[in-house]
N, C-alpha and C. Protein backbone atom coordinates (compact mmCIF):
# COMPACT_ATOMS: atom_id res chain seq x y z
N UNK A 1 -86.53 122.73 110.25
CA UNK A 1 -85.28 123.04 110.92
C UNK A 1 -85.41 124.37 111.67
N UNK A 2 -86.17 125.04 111.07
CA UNK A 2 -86.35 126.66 112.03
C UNK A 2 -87.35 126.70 112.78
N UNK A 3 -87.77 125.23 113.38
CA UNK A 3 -88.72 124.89 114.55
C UNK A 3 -87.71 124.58 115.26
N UNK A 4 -86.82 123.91 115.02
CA UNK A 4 -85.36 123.15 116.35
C UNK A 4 -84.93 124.83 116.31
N UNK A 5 -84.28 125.76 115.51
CA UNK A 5 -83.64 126.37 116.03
C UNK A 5 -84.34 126.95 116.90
N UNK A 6 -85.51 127.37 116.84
CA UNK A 6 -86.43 128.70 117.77
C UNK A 6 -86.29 127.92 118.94
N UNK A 7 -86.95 126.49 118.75
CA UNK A 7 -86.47 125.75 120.57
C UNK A 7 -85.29 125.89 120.91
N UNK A 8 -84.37 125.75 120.51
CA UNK A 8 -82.78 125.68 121.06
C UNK A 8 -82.07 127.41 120.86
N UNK A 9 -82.89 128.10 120.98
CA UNK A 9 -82.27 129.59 120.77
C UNK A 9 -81.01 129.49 119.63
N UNK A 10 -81.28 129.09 118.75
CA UNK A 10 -80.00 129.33 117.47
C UNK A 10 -80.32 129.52 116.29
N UNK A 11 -79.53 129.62 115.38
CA UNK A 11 -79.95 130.42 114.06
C UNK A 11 -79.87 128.51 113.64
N UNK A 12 -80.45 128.53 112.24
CA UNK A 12 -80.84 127.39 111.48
C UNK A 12 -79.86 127.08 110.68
N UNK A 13 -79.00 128.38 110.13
CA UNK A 13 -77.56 127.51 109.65
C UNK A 13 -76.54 127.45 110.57
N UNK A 14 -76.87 127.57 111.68
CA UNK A 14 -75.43 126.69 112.53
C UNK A 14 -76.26 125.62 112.48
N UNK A 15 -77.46 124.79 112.69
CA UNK A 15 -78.17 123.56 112.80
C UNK A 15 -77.63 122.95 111.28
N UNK A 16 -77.74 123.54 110.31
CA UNK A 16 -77.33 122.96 108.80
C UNK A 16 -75.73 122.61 109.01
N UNK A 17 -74.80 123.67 109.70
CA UNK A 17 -73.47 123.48 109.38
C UNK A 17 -73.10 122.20 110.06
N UNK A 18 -73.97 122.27 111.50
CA UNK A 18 -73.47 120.88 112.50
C UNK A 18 -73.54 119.67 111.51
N UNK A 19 -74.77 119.67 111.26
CA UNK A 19 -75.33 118.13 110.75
C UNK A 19 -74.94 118.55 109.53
N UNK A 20 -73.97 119.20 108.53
CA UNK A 20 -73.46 118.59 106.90
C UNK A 20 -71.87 118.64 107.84
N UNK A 21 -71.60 118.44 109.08
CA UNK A 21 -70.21 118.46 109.98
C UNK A 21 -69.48 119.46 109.13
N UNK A 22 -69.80 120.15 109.16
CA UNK A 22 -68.80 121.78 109.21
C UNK A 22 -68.24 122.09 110.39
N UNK A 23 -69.09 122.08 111.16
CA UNK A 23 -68.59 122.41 112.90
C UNK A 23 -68.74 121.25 113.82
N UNK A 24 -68.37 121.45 114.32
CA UNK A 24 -68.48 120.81 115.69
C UNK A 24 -68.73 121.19 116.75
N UNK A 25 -69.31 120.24 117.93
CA UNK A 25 -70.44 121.12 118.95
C UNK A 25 -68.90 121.25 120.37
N UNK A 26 -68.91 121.83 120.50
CA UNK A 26 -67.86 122.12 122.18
C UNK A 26 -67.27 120.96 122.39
N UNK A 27 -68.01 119.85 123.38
CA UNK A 27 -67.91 119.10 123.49
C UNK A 27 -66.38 118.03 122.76
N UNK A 28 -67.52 118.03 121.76
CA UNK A 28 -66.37 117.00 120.29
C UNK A 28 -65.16 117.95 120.15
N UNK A 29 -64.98 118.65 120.34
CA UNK A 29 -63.51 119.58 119.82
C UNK A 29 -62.81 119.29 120.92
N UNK A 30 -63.73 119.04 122.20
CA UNK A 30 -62.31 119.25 123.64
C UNK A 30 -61.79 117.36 123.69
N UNK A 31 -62.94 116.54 123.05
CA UNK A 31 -62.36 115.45 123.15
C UNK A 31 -60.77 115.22 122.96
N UNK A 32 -60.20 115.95 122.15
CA UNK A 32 -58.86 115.47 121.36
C UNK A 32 -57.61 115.84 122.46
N UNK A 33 -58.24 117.03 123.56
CA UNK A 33 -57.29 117.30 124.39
C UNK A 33 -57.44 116.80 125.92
N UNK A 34 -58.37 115.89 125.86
CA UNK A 34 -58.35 114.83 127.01
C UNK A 34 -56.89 113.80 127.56
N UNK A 35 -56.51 114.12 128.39
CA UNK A 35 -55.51 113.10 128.73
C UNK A 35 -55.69 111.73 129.26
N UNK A 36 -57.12 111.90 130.19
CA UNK A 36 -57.37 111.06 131.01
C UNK A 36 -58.82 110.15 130.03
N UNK A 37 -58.95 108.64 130.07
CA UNK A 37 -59.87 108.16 129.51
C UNK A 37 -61.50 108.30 130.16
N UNK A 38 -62.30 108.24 129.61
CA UNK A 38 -62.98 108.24 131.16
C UNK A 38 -63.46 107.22 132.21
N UNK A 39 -62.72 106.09 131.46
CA UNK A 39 -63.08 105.36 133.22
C UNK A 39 -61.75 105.69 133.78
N UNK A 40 -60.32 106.63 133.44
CA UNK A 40 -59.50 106.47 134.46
C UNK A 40 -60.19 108.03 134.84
N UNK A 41 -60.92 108.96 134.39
CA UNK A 41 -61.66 110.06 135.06
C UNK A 41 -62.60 109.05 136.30
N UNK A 42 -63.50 108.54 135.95
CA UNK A 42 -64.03 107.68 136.99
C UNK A 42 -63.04 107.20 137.81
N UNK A 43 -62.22 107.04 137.97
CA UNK A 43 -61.31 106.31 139.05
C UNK A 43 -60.93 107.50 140.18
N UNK A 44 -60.46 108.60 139.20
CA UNK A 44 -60.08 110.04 139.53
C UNK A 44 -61.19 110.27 140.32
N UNK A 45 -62.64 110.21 140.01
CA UNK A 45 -63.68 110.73 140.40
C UNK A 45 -63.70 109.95 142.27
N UNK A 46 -63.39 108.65 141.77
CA UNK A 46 -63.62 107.73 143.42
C UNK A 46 -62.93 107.91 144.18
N UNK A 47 -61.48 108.17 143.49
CA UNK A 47 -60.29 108.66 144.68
C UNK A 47 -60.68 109.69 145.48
N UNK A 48 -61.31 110.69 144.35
CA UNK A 48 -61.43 112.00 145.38
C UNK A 48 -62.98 112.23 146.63
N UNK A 49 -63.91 111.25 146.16
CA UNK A 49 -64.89 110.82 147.37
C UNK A 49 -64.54 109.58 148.42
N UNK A 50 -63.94 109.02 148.06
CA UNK A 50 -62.75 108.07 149.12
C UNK A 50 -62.31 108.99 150.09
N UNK A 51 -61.63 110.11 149.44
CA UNK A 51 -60.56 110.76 150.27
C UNK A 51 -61.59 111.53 150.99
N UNK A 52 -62.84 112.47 150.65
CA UNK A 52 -63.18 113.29 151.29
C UNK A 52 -63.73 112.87 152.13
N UNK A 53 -64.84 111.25 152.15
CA UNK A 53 -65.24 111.06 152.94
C UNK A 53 -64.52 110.59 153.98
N UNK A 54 -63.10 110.07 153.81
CA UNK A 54 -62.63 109.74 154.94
C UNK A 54 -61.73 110.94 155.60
N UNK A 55 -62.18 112.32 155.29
CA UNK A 55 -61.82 113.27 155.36
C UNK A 55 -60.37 114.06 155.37
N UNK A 56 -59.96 113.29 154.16
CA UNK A 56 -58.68 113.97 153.90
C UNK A 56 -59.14 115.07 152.87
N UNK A 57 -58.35 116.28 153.10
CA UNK A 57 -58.64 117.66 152.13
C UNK A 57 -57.43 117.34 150.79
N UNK A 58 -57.45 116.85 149.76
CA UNK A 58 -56.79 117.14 148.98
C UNK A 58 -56.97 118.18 148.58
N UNK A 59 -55.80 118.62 147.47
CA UNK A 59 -54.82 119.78 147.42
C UNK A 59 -55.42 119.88 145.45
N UNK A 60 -55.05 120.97 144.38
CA UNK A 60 -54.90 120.33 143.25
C UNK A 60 -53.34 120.00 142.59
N UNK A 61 -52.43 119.99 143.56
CA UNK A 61 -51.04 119.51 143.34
C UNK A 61 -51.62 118.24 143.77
N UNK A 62 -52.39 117.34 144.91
CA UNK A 62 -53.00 115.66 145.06
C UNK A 62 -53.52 115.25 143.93
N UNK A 63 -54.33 115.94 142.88
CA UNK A 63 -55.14 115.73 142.37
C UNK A 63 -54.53 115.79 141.01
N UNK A 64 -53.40 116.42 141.00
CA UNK A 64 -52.73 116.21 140.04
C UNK A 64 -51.53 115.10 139.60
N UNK A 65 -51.25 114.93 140.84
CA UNK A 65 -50.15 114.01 141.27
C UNK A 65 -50.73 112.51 140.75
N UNK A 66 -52.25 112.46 141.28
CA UNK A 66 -52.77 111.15 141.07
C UNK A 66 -53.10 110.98 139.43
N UNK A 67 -53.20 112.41 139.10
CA UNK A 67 -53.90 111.66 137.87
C UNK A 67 -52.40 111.52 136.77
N UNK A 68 -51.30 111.80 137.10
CA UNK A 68 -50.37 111.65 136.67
C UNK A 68 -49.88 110.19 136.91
N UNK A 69 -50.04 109.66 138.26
CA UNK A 69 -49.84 108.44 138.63
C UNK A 69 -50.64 107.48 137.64
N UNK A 70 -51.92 108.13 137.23
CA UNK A 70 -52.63 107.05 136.09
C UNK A 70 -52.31 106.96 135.21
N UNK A 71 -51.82 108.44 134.67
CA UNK A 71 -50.93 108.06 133.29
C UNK A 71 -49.56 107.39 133.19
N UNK A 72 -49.40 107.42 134.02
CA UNK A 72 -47.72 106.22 134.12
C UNK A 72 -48.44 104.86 134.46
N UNK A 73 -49.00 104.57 135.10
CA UNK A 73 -49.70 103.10 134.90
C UNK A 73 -50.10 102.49 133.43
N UNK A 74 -50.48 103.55 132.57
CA UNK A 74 -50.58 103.25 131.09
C UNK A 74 -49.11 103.33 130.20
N UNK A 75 -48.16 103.53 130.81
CA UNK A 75 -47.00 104.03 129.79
C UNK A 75 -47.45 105.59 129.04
N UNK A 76 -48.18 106.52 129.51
CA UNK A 76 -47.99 107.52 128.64
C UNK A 76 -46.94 108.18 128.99
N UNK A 77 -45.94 109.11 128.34
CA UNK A 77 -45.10 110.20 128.74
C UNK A 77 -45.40 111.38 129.10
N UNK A 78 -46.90 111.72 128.67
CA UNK A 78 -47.09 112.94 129.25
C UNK A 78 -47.90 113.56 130.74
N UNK A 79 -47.89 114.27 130.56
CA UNK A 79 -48.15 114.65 132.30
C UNK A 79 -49.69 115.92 131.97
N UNK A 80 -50.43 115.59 133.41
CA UNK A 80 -51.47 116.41 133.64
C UNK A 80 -50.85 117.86 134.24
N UNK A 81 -51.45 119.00 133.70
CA UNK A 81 -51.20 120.11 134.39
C UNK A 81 -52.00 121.21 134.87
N UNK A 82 -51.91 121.91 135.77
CA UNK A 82 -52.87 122.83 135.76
C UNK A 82 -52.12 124.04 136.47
N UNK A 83 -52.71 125.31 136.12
CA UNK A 83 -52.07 126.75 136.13
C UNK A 83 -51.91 126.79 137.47
């Protein structure tokens, strides 16, 4: 195990804590505050190369608008936001 950490620059008990799941890696923690699934992120993703290539400049009030539009296509109540 203190061959993986030296490759991956980390100490050997964060490698022990991950794998007996003590922690969790970045990633897995932000899952829970995802709104969007990811094929409706993929959809999100096509709208916005659709749009550019046909050279409309969306906005992130467009980009928000739409991905709000996806969540009402599912029945969710809540809404995407950004600062």
């Amino acid at each position: 195990m203190r061959a993986v950490a030296r490759l991956y620059g980390c100490s050997d008990k964060l490698i022990a804590n991950y794998l007996n799941s003590k922690i969790k890696s970045a990633p897995d923690c932000f899952v829970f505050y995802q709104k969007l699934s990811p094929v409706e992120e993929k959809v999100l993703a096509q709208y916005i190369i659709r749009a550019y290539n046909l050279g409309f400049l969306l906005t992130i009030q467009h980009l928000n608008d739409y991905a709000n539009e996806l969540l009402r296509m599912k029945d969710v109540n809540i809404i995407v936001g950004y600062h």
